[in-house]
Protein backbone atom coordinates (compact mmCIF):
# COMPACT_ATOMS: atom_id res chain seq x y z
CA UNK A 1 -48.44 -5.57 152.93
CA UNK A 2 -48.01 -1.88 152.86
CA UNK A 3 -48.59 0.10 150.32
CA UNK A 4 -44.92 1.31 149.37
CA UNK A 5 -43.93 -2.03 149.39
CA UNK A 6 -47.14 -2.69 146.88
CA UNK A 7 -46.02 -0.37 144.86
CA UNK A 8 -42.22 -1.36 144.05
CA UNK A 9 -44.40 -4.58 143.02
CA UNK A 10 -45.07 -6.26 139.33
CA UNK A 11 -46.98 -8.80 138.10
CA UNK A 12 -46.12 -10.68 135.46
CA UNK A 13 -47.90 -13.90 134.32
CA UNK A 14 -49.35 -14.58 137.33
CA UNK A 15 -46.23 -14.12 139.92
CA UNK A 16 -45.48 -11.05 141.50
CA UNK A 17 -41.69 -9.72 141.76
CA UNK A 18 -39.62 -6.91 143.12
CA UNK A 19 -38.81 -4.11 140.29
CA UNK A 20 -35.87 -3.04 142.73
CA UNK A 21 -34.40 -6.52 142.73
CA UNK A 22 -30.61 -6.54 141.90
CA UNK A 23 -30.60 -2.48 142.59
CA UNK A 24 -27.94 -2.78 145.77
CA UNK A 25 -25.71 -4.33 143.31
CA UNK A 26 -25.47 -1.37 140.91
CA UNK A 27 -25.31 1.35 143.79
CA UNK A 28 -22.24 -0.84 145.36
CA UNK A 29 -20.69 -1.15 141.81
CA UNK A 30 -21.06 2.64 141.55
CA UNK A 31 -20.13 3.47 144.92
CA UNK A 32 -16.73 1.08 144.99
CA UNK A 33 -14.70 3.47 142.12
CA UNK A 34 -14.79 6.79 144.19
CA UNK A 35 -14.40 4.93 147.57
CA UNK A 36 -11.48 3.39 145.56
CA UNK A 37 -9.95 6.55 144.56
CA UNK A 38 -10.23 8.38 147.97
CA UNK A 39 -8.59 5.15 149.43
CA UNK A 40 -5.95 5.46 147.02
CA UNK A 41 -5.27 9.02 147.13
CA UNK A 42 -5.10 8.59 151.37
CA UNK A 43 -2.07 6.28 150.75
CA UNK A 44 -0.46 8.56 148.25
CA UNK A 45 -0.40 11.28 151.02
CA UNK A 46 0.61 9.20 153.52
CA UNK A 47 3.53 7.82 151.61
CA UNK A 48 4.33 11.64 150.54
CA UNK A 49 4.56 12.71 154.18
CA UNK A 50 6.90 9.41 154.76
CA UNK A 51 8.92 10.53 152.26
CA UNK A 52 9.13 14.11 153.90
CA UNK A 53 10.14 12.62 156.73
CA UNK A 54 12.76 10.39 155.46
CA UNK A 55 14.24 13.75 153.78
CA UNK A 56 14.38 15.57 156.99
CA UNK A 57 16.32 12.83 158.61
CA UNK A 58 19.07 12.78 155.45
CA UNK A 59 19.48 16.71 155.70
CA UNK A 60 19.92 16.08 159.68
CA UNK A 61 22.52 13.25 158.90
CA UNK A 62 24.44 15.55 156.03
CA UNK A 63 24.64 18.49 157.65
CA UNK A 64 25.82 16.90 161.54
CA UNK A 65 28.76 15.03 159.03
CA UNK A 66 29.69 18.30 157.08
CA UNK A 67 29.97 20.11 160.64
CA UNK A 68 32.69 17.17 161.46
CA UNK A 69 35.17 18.60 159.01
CA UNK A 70 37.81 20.89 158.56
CA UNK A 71 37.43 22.66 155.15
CA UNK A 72 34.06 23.51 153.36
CA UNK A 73 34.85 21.40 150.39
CA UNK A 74 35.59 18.10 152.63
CA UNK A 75 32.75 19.16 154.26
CA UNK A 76 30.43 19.55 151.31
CA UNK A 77 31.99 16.25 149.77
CA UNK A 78 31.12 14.35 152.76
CA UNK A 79 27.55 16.01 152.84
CA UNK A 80 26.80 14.57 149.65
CA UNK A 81 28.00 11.03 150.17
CA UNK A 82 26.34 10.99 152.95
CA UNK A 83 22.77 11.58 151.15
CA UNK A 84 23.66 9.67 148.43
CA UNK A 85 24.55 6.24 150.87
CA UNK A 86 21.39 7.24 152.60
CA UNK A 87 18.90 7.97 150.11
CA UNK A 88 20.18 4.70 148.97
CA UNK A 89 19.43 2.52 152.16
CA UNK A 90 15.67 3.77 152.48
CA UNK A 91 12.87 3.32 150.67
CA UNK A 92 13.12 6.89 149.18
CA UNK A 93 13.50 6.59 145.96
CA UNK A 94 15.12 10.23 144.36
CA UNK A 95 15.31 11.05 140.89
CA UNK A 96 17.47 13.47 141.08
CA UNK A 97 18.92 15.29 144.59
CA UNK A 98 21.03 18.08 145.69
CA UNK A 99 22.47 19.24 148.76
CA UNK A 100 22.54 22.90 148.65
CA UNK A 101 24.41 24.81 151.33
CA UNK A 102 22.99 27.72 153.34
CA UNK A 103 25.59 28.39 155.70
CA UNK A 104 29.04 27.12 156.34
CA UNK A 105 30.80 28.17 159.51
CA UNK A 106 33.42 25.37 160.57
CA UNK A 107 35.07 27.39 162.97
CA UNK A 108 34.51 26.04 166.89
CA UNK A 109 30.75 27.27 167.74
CA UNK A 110 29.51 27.91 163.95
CA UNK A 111 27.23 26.33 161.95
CA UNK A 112 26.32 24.49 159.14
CA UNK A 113 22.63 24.68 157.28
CA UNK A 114 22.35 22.31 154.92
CA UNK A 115 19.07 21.45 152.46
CA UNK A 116 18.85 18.44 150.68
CA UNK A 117 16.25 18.08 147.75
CA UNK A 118 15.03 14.87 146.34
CA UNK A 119 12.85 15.01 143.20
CA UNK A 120 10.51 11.65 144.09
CA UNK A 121 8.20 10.17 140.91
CA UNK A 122 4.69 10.15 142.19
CA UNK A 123 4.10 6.64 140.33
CA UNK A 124 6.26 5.33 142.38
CA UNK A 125 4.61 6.83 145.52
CA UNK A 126 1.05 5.83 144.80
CA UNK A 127 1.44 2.66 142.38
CA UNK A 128 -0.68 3.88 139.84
CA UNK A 129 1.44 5.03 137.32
CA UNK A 130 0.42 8.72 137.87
CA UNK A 131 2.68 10.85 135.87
CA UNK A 132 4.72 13.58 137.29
CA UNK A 133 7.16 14.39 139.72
CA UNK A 134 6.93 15.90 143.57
CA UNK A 135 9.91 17.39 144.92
CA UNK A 136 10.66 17.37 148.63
CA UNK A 137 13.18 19.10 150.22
CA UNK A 138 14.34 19.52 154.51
CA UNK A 139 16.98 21.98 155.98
CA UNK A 140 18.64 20.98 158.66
CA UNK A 141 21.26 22.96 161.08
CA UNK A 142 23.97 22.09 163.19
CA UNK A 143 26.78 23.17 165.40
CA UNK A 144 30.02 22.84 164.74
CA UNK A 145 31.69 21.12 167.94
CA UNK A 146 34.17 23.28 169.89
CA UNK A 147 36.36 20.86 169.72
CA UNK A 148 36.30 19.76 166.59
CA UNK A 149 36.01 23.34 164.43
CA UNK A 150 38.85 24.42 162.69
CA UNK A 151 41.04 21.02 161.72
C-alpha cells in the first residue's frame, strides 16, 4: 500500500476505512447547480437569438406588404396586420409591438423601411420565471415595384 493511500486511512475498532468515502458525491452535488445554471443560461441565449431572428423575418414580411400599396396609411395598416397575424403564428410571444416607419416612398422605384419591435418576457424565454422584459427589434427595407408604385 502506498503511503498516500495509508494516510487517507482510519482505524476504528479493529477495521480500517476510507475517510474520503462518499466525498465524489458532495463535489457532484456541488458541481451540478452551476453546471445547471450555465446550461440554462445557454438556452436562454439561444432562444433570444431565435427570437431575433423570428423578428427580422416579420419586419421583412411588413415592410415587402406596405411597399404593395398605394397610400402610406393602407400601407402602414397593412404593415401592422401583417405583424400582428405573424407574431401570432410563431412561437414569438410579444408583449407589446410596434411597427415604426423609417421611410415611406410608394412611388415606382422608392422604398419602404420599416422596424418592428416586440417587447418578449424573458420568463417565457428561459422557463424560469426570471423577471423582466427584453425587447427586440429588426428593420427591414424594400423596393417599391415599378409596376406597382403609385395605385
Amino acid at each position: 500500500m502506498n503511503r498516500v493511500h495509508r494516510n487517507n486511512l482510519r482505524r476504528r475498532n479493529g477495521r480500517t476505512r476510507d475517510i474520503q468515502a462518499g466525498s465524489a458525491a458532495v463535489e457532484l452535488t456541488i458541481l451540478v447547480v452551476p453546471i445547471m445554471m450555465m446550461v440554462l443560461l445557454v438556452v436562454l441565449v439561444g432562444r433570444l437569438s431565435g427570437v431575433r431572428q423570428e423578428v427580422v423575418a416579420v419586419a421583412r414580411d411588413a415592410s415587402r406588404e406596405a411597399s404593395l400599396h398605394g397610400s402610406e396609411g393602407r400601407a402602414l395598416a397593412s404593415a401592422r396586420s401583417v405583424v400582428e397575424v405573424a407574431l401570432g403564428e410563431r412561437t414569438v410571444s410579444c408583449r407589446r409591438f410596434r411597427v415604426v416607419p423609417h421611410e415611406i416612398d410608394l412611388s415606382p422605384g422608392g422604398v419602404v423601411t420599416l422596424e418592428v419591435e416586440c417587447e418578449v418576457a424573458l420568463a417565457d424565454l428561459s422557463g424560469l420565471g426570471i423577471p423582466g422584459t427584453r425587447r427586440v427589434s429588426a428593420q427591414a427595407t424594400t423596393v417599391v415595384d415599378a409596376y406597382r408604385g403609385g395605385e
